[in-house]
C-alpha atoms as a PDB file:
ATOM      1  CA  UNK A   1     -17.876   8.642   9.314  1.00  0.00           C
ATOM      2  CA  UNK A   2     -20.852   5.935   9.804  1.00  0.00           C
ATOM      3  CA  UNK A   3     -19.608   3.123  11.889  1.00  0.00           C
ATOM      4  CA  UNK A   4     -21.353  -0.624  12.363  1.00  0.00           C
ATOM      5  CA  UNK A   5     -22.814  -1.910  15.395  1.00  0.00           C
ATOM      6  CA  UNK A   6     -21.231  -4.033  17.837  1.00  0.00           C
ATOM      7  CA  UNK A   7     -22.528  -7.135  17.490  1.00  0.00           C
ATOM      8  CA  UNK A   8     -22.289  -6.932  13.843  1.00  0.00           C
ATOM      9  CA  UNK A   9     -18.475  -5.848  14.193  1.00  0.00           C
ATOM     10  CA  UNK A  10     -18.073  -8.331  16.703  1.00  0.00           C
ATOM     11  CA  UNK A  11     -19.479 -11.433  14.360  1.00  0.00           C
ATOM     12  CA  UNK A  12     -17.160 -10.050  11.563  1.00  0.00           C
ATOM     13  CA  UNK A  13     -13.781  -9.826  13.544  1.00  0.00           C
ATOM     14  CA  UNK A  14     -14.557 -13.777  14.671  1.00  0.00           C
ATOM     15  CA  UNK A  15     -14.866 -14.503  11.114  1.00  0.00           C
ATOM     16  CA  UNK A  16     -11.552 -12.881  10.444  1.00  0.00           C
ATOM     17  CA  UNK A  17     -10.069 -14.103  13.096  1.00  0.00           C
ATOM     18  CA  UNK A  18     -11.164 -17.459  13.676  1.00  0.00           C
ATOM     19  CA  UNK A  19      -8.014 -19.356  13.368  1.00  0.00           C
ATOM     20  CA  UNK A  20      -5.854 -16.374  13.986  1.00  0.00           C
ATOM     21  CA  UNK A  21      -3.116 -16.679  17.216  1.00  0.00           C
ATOM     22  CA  UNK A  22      -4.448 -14.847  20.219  1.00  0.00           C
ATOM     23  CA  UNK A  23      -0.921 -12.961  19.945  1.00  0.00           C
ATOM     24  CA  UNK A  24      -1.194 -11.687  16.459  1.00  0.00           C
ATOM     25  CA  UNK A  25      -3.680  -8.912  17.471  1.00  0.00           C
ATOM     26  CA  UNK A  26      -7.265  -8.294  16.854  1.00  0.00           C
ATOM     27  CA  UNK A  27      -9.446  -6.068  14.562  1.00  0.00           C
ATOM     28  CA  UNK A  28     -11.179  -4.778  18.007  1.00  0.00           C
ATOM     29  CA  UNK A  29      -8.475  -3.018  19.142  1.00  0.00           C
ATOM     30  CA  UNK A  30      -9.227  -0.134  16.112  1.00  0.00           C
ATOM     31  CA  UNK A  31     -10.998   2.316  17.934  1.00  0.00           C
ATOM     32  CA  UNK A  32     -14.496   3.103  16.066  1.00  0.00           C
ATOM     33  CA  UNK A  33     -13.265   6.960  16.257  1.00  0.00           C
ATOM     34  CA  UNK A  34     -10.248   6.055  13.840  1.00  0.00           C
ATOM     35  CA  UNK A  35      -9.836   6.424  10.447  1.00  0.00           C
ATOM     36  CA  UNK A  36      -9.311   2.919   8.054  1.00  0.00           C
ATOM     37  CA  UNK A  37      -7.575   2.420   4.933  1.00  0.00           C
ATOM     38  CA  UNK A  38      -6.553  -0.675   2.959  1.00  0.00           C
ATOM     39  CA  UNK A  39      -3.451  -0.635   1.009  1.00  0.00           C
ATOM     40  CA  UNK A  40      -3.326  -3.266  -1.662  1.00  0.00           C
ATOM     41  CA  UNK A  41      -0.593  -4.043  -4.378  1.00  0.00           C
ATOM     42  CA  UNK A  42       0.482  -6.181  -7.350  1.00  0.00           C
ATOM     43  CA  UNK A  43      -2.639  -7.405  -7.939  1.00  0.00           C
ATOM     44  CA  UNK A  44      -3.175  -7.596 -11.498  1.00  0.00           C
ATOM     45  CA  UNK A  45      -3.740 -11.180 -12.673  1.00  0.00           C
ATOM     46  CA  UNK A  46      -7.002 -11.631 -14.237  1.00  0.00           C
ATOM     47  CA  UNK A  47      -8.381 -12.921 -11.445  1.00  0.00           C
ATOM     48  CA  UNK A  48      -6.332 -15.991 -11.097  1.00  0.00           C
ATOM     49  CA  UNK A  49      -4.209 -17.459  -7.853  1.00  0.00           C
ATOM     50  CA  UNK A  50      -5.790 -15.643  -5.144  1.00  0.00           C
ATOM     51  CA  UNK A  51      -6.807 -12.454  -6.558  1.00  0.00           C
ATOM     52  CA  UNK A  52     -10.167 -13.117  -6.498  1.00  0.00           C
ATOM     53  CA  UNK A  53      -9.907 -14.467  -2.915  1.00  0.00           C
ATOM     54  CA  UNK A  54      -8.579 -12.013  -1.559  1.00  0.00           C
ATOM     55  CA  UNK A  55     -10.663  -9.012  -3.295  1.00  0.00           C
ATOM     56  CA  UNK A  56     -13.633 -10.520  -1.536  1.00  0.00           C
ATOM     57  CA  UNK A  57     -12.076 -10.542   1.968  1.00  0.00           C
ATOM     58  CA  UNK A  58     -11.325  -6.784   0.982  1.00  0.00           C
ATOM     59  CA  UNK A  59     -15.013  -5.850   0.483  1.00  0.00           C
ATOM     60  CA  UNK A  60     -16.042  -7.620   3.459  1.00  0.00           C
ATOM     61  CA  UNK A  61     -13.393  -5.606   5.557  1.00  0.00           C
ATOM     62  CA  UNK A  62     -14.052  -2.373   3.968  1.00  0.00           C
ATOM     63  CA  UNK A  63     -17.458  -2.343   4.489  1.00  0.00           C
ATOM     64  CA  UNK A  64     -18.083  -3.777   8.106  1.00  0.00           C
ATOM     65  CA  UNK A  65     -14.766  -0.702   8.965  1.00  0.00           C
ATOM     66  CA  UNK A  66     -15.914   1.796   6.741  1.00  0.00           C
ATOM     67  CA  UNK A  67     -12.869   1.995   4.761  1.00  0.00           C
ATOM     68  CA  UNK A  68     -12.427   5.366   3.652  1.00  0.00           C
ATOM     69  CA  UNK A  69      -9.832   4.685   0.481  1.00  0.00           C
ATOM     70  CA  UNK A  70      -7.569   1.762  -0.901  1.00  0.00           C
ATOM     71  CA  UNK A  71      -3.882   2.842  -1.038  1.00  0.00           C
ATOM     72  CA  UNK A  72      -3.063   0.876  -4.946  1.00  0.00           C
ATOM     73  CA  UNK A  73       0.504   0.849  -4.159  1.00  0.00           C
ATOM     74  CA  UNK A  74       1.257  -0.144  -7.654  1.00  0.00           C
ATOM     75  CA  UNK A  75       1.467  -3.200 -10.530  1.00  0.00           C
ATOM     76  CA  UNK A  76      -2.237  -2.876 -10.869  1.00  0.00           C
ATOM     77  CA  UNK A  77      -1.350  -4.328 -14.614  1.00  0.00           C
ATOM     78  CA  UNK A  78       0.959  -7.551 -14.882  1.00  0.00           C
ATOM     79  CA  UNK A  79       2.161  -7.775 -17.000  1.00  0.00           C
ATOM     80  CA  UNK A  80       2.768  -4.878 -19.576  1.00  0.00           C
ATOM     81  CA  UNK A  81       0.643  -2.070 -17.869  1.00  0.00           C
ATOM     82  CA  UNK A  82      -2.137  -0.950 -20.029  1.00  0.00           C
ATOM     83  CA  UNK A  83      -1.866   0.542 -23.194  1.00  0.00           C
ATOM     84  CA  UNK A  84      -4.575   3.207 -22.939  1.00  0.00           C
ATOM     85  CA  UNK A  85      -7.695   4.076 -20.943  1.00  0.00           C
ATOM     86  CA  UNK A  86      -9.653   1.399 -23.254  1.00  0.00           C
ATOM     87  CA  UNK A  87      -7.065  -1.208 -22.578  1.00  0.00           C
ATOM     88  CA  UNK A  88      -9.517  -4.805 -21.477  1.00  0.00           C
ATOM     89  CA  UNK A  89      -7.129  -5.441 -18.596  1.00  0.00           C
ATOM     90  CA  UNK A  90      -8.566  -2.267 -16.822  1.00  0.00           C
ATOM     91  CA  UNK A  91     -11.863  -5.067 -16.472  1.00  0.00           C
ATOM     92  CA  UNK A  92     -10.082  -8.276 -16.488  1.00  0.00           C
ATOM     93  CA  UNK A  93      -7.526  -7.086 -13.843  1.00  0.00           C
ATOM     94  CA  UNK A  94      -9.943  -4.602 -11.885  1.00  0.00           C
ATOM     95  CA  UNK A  95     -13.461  -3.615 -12.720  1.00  0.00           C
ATOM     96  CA  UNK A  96     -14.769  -7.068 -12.939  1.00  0.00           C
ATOM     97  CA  UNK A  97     -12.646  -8.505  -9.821  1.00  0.00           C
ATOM     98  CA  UNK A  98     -13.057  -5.438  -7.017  1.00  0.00           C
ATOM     99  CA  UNK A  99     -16.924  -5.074  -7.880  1.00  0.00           C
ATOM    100  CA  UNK A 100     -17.632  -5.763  -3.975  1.00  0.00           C
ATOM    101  CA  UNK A 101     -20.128  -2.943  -3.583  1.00  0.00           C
ATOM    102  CA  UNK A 102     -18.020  -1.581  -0.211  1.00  0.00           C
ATOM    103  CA  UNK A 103     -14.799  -1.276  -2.555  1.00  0.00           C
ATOM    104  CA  UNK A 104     -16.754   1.262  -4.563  1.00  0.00           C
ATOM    105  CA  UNK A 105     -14.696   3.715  -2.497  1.00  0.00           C
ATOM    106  CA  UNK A 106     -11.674   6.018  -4.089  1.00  0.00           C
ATOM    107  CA  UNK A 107      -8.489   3.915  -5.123  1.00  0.00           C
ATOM    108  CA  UNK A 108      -5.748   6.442  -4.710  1.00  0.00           C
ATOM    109  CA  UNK A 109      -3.192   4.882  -6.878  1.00  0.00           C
ATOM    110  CA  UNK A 110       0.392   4.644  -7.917  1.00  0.00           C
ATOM    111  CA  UNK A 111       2.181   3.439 -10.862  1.00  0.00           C
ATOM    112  CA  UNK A 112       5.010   0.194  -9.937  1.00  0.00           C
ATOM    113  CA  UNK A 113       7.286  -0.857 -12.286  1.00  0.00           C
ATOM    114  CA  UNK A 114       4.818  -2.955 -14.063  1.00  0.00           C
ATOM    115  CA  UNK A 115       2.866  -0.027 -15.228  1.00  0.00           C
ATOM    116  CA  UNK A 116       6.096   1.589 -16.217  1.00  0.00           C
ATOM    117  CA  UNK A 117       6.182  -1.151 -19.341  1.00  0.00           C
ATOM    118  CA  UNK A 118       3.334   0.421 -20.699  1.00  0.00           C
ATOM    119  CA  UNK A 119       1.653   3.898 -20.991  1.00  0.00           C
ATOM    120  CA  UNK A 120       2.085   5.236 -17.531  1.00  0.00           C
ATOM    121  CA  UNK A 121       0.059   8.368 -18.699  1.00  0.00           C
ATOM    122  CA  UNK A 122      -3.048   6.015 -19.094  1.00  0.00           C
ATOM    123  CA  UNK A 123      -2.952   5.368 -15.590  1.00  0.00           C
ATOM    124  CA  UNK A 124      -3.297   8.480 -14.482  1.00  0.00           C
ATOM    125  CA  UNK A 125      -6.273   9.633 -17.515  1.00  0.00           C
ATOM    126  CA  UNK A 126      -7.694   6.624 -16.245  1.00  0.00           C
ATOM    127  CA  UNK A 127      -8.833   8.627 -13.109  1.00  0.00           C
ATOM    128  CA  UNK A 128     -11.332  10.860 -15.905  1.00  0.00           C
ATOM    129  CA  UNK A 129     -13.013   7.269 -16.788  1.00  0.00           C
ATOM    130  CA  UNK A 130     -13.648   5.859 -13.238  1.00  0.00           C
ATOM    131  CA  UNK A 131     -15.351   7.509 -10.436  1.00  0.00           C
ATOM    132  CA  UNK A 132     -13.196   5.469  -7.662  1.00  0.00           C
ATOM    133  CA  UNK A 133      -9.794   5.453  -9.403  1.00  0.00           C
ATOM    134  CA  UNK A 134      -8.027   8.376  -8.184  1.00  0.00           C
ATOM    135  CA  UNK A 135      -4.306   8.774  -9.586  1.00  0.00           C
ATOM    136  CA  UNK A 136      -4.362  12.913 -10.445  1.00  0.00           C
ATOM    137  CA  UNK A 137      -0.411  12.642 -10.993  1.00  0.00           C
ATOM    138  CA  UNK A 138       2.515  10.568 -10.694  1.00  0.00           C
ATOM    139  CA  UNK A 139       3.034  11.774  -7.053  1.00  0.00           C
ATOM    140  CA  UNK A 140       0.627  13.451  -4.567  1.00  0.00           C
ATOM    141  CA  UNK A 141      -0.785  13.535  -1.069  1.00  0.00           C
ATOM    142  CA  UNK A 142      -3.879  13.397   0.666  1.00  0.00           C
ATOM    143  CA  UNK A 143      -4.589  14.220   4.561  1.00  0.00           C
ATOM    144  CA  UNK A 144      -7.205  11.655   6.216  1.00  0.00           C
ATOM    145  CA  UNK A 145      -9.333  12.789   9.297  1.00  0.00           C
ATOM    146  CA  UNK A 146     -10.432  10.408  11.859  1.00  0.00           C
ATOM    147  CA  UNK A 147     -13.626  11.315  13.734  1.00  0.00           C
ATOM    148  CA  UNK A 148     -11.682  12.191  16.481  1.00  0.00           C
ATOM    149  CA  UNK A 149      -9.693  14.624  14.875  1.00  0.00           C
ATOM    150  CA  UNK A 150      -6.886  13.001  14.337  1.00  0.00           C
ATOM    151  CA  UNK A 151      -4.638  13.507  11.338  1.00  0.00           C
ATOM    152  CA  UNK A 152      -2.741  11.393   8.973  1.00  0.00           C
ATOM    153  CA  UNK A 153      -0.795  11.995   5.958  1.00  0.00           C
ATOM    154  CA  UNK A 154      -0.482   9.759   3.107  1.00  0.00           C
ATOM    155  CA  UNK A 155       2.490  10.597   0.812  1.00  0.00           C
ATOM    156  CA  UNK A 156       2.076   8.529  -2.661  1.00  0.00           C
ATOM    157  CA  UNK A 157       5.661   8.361  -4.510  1.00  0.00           C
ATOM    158  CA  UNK A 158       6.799   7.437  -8.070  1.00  0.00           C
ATOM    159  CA  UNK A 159       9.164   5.078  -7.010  1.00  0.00           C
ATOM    160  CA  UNK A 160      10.417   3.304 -10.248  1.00  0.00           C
ATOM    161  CA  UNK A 161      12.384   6.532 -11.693  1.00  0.00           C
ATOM    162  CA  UNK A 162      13.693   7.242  -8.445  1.00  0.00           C
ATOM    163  CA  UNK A 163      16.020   3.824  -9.550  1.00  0.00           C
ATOM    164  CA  UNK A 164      18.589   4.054 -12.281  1.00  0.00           C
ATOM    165  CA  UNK A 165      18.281   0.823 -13.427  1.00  0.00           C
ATOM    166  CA  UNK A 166      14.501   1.561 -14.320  1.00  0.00           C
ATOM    167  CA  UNK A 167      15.850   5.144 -15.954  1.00  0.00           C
ATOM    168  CA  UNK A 168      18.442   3.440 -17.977  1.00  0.00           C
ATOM    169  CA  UNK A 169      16.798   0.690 -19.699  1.00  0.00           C
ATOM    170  CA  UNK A 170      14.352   3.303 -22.192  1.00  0.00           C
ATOM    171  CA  UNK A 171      13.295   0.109 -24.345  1.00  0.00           C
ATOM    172  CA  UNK A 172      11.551  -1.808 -21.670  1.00  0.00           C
ATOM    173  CA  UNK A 173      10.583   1.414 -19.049  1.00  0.00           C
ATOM    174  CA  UNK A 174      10.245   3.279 -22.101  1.00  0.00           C
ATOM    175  CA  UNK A 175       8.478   6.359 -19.623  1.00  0.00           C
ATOM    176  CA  UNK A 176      10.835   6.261 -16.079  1.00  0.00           C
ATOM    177  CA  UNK A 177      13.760   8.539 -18.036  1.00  0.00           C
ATOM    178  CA  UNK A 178      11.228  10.792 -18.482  1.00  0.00           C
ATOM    179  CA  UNK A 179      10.637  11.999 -14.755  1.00  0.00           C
ATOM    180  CA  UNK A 180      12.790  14.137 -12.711  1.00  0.00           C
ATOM    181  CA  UNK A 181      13.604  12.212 -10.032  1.00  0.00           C
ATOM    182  CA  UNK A 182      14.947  15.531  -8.075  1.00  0.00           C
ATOM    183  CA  UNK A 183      12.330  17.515  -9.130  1.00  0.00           C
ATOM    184  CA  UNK A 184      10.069  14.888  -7.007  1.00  0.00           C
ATOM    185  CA  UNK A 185      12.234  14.438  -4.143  1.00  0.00           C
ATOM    186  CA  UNK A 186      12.303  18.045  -3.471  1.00  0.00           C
ATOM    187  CA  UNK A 187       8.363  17.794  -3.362  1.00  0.00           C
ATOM    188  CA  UNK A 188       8.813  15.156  -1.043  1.00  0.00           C
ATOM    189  CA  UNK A 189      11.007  17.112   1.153  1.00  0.00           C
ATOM    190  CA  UNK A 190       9.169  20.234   1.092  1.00  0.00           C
ATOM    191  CA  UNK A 191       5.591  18.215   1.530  1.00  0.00           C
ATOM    192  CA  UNK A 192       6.587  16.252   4.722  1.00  0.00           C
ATOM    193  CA  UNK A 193       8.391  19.991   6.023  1.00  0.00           C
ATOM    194  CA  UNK A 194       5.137  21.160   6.198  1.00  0.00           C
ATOM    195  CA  UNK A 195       3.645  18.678   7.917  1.00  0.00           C
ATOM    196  CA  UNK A 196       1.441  18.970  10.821  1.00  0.00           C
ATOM    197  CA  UNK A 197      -0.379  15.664  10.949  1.00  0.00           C
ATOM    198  CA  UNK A 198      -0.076  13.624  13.958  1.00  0.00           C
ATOM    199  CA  UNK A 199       0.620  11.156  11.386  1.00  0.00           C
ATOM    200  CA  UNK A 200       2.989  10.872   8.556  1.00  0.00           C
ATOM    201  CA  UNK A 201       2.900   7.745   6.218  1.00  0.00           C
ATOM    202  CA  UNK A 202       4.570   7.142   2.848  1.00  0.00           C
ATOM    203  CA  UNK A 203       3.537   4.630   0.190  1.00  0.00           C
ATOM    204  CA  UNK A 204       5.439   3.660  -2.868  1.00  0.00           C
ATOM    205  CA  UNK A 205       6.194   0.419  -4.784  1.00  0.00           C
ATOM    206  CA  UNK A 206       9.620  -0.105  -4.391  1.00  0.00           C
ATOM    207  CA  UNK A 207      10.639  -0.938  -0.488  1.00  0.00           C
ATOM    208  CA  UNK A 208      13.876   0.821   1.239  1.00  0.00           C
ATOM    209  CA  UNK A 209      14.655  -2.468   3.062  1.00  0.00           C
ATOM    210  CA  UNK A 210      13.358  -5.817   2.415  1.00  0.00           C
ATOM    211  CA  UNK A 211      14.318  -9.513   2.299  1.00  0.00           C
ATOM    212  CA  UNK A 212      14.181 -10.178  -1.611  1.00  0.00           C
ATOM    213  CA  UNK A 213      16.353 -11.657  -4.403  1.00  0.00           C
ATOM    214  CA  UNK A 214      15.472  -8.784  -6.531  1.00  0.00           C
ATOM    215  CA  UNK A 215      18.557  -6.846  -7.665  1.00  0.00           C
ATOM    216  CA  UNK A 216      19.877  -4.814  -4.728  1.00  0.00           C
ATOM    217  CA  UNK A 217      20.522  -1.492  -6.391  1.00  0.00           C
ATOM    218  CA  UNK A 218      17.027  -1.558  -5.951  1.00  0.00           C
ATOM    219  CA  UNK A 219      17.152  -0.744  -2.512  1.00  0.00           C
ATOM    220  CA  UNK A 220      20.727   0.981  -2.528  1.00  0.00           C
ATOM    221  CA  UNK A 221      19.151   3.411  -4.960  1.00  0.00           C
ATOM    222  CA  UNK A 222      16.095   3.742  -2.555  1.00  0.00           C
ATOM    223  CA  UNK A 223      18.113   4.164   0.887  1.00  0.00           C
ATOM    224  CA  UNK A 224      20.665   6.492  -0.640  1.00  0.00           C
ATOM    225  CA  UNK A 225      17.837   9.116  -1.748  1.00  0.00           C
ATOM    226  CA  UNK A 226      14.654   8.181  -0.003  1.00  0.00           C
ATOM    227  CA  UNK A 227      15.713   6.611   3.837  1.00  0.00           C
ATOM    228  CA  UNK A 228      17.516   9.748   5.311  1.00  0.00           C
ATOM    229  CA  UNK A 229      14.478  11.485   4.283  1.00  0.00           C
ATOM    230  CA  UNK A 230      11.887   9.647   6.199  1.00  0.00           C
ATOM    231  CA  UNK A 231      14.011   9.434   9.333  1.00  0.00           C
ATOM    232  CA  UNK A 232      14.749  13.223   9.247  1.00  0.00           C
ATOM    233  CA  UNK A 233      11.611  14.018   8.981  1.00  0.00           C
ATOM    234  CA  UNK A 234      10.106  11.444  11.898  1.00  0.00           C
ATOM    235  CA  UNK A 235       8.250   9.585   9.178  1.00  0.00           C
ATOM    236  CA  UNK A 236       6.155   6.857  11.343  1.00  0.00           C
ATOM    237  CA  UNK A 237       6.026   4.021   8.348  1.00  0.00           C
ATOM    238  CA  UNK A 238       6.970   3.771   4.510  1.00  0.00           C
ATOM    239  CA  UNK A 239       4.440   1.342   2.746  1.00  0.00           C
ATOM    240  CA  UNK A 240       5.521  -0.819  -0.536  1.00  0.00           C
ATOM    241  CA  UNK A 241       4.618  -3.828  -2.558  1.00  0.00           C
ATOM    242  CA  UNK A 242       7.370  -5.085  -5.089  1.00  0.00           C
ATOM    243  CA  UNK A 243       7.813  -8.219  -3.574  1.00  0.00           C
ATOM    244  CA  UNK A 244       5.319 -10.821  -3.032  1.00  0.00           C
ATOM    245  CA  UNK A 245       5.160 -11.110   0.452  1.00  0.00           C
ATOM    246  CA  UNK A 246       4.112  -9.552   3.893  1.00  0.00           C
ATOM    247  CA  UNK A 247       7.704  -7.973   5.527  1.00  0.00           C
ATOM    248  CA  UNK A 248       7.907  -5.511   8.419  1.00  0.00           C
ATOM    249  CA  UNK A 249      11.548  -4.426   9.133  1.00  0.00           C
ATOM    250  CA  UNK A 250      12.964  -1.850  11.422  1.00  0.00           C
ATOM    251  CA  UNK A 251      16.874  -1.331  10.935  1.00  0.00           C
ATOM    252  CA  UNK A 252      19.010  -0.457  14.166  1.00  0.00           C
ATOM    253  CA  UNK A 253      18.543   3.372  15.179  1.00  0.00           C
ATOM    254  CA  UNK A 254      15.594   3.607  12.285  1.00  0.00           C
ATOM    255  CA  UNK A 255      12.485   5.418  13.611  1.00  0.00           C
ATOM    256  CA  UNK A 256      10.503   4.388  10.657  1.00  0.00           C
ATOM    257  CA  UNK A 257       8.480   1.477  10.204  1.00  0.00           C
ATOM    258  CA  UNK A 258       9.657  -0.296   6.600  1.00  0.00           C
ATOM    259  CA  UNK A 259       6.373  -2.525   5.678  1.00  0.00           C
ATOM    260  CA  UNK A 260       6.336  -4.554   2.381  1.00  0.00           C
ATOM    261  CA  UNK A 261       2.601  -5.475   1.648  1.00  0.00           C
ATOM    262  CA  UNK A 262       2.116  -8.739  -0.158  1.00  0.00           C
ATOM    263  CA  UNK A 263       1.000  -9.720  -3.021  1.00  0.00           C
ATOM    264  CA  UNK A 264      -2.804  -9.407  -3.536  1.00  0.00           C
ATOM    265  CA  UNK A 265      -3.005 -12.482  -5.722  1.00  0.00           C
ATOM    266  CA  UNK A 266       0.609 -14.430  -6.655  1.00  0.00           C
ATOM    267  CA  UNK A 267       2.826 -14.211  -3.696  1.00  0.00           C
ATOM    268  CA  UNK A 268       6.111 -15.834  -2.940  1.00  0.00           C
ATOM    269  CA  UNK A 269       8.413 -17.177  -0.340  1.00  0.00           C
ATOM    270  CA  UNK A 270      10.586 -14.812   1.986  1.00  0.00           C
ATOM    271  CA  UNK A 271      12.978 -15.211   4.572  1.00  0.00           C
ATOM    272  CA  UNK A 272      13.878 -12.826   7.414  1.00  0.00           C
ATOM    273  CA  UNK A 273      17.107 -10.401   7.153  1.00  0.00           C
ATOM    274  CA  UNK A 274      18.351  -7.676   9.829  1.00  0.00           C
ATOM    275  CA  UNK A 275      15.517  -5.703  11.384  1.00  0.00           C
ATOM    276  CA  UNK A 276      12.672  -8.177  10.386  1.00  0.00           C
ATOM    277  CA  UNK A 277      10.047  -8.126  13.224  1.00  0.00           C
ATOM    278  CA  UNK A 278       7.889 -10.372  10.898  1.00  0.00           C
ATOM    279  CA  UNK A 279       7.387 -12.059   7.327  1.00  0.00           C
ATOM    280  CA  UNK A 280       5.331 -14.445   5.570  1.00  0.00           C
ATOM    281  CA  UNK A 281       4.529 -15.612   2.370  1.00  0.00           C
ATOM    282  CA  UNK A 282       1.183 -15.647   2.477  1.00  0.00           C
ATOM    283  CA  UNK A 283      -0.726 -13.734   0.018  1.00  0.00           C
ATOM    284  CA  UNK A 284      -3.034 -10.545   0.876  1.00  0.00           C
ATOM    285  CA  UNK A 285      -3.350  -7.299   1.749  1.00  0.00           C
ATOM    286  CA  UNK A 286      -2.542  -4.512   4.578  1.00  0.00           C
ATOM    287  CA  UNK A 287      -5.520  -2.843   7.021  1.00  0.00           C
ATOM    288  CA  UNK A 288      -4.157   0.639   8.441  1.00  0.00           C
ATOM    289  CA  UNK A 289      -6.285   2.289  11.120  1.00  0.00           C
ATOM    290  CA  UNK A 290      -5.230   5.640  12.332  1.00  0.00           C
ATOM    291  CA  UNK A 291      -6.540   6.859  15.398  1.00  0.00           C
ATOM    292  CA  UNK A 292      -5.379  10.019  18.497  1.00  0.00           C
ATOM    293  CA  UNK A 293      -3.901   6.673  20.348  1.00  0.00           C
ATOM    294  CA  UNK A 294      -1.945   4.863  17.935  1.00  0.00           C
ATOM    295  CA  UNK A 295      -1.406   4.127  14.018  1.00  0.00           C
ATOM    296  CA  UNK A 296      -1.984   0.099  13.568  1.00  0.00           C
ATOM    297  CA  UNK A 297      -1.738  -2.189  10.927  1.00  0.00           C
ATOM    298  CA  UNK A 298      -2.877  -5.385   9.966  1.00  0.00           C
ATOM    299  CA  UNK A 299      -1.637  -7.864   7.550  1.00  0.00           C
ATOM    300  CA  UNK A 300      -4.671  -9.747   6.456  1.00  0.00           C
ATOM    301  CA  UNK A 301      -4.052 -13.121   4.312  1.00  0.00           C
ATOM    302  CA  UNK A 302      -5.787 -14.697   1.712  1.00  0.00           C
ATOM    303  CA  UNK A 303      -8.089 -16.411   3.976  1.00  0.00           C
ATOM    304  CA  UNK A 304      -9.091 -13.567   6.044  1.00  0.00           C
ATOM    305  CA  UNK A 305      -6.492 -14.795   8.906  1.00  0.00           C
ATOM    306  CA  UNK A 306      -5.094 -11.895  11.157  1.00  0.00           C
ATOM    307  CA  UNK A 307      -1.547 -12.953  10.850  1.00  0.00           C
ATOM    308  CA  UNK A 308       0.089 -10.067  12.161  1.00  0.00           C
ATOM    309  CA  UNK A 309      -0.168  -6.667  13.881  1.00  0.00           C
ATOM    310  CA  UNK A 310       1.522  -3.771  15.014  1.00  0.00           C
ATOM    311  CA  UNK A 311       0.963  -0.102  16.563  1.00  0.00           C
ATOM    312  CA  UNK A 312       2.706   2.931  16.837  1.00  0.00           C
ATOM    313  CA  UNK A 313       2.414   5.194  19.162  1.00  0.00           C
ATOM    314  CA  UNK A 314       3.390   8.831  19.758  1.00  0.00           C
ATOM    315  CA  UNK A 315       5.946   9.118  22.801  1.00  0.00           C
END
């Protein structure tokens, strides 16, 4: 993995971090022997609030870190998905806005709910079209390996038919009723039972516990099949989008990190609820570093701003 040089590192991390609180954490703690990823969601607006913004922050990041992958946790396409693999919004939405030459790296990708209003197969054929868009099913992982050695797991779910409401409304989700949701969950199971990375992270669209007015049998659905999962299993964070906004929650007794990434152009107000250890409304996107010493992330605003970080470490 190629790494900058210092002083170049260190002029970029006082650009991102010029008006950031000395508390909030710094890009200089990621060890240059870890391994980087940016996970980005709901995104797709033709380039207008602060998608554009915030795609060329992205670029900037991913190249001075040497990013190895975005994490496209899903609603890619507001508002109707895309219809096939020649569908425009597949430029207007992507091609033509994350054209920063250091974002030319894989885009492992997920369908949200948003995609689920169109043809959800096109987002996966997609990947035969584009070199960087990697979706080769509706559910997969990938293992990550820092220079160091370390490990880390990346679980990408199908969230949307794991919640009825999604499965029962065929005219407007016309593909969720068509998934087995326990057909996936026993992957899920079986695929984090095997596990022997040092790290374990899980990214969907739909979050297990956030602060949102969206309907909550959203998130009952969610904890009832997906939460006792990820705790028995020692599952260090679950990654989602969904809502517009930057959340990190940890119920009483959890284990697991719950992180909501924001919006990555049109994001909206929150307020905190039990177990928030942050939130803001700002839009942007997540940094994730994994490393032998600790997994950190970074939520990264619209402006470049460092507005809040957190590691985990192995006790």
């Amino acid at each position: 993995m190629k790494r900058i040089t210092t002083p170049v590192f260190a002029v970029l991390c006082a650009m991102l971090l010029a008006t950031a609180c000395k508390d909030k954490g710094s890009l200089s703690e990621i060890p240059e022997s870890a391994v980087n990823f940016i996970v980005a969601s709901d995104l797709g607006r033709n380039g207008y609030y602060e998608q554009k913004p915030v795609a060329r922050i992205m670029g900037d990041l991913a190249g001075a870190l040497d990013v190895e992958l975005v994490a496209a946790a899903g609603d890619v396409h507001h508002f109707g998905g895309v219809e096939s693999v020649c569908d425009p919004l597949w430029m207007t939405n992507y091609e033509l806005i994350y054209d920063h030459p250091d974002l030319m790296v894989e885009w492992s990708a997920i369908c949200g709910n948003h995609e689920y209003r169109g043809n959800t197969q096109a987002v996966l054929d997609y990947s035969r079209v584009s070199r960087r868009w990697s979706a080769p099913d509706y559910y997969y992982a990938k293992t990550l390996t820092a220079d160091d050695g370390t490990r880390c797991l990346l679980v990408f779910i199908n969230t949307t038919p794991l919640i009825g409401k999604y499965r029962r409304d065929t005219l407007d989700y016309p593909d969720a009723h068509r998934q087995d949701p326990q057909k996936q969950l026993r992957w899920i199971d079986s695929v984090l039972e095997a596990s022997g990375e040092q790290w374990k992270i899980v990214i969907g669209h739909h979050p297990v516990y956030a602060a949102t007015k969206k309907s909550d049998s959203e998130r009952a659905d969610m904890q009832a099949c997906l939460a006792p999962m990820l705790e028995k299993h020692k599952v260090d964070a679950y990654f989602c989008g969904h809502i517009h906004n930057f959340q990190h929650i940890q119920p009483d007794a959890s284990t697991v990190s719950y992180v909501v990434n924001s919006a990555g152009s049109l994001a909206r107000a929150v307020e905190p609820t039990e177990g928030t250890k942050f939130c803001s409304p700002d839009a942007g996107f997540t940094l994730c570093s994994a490393s032998a010493s600790a997994f950190r992330f970074f939520f990264i605003n619209h402006k470049g701003k460092v507005i809040y970080s957190y590691a985990i470490a192995k006790k």
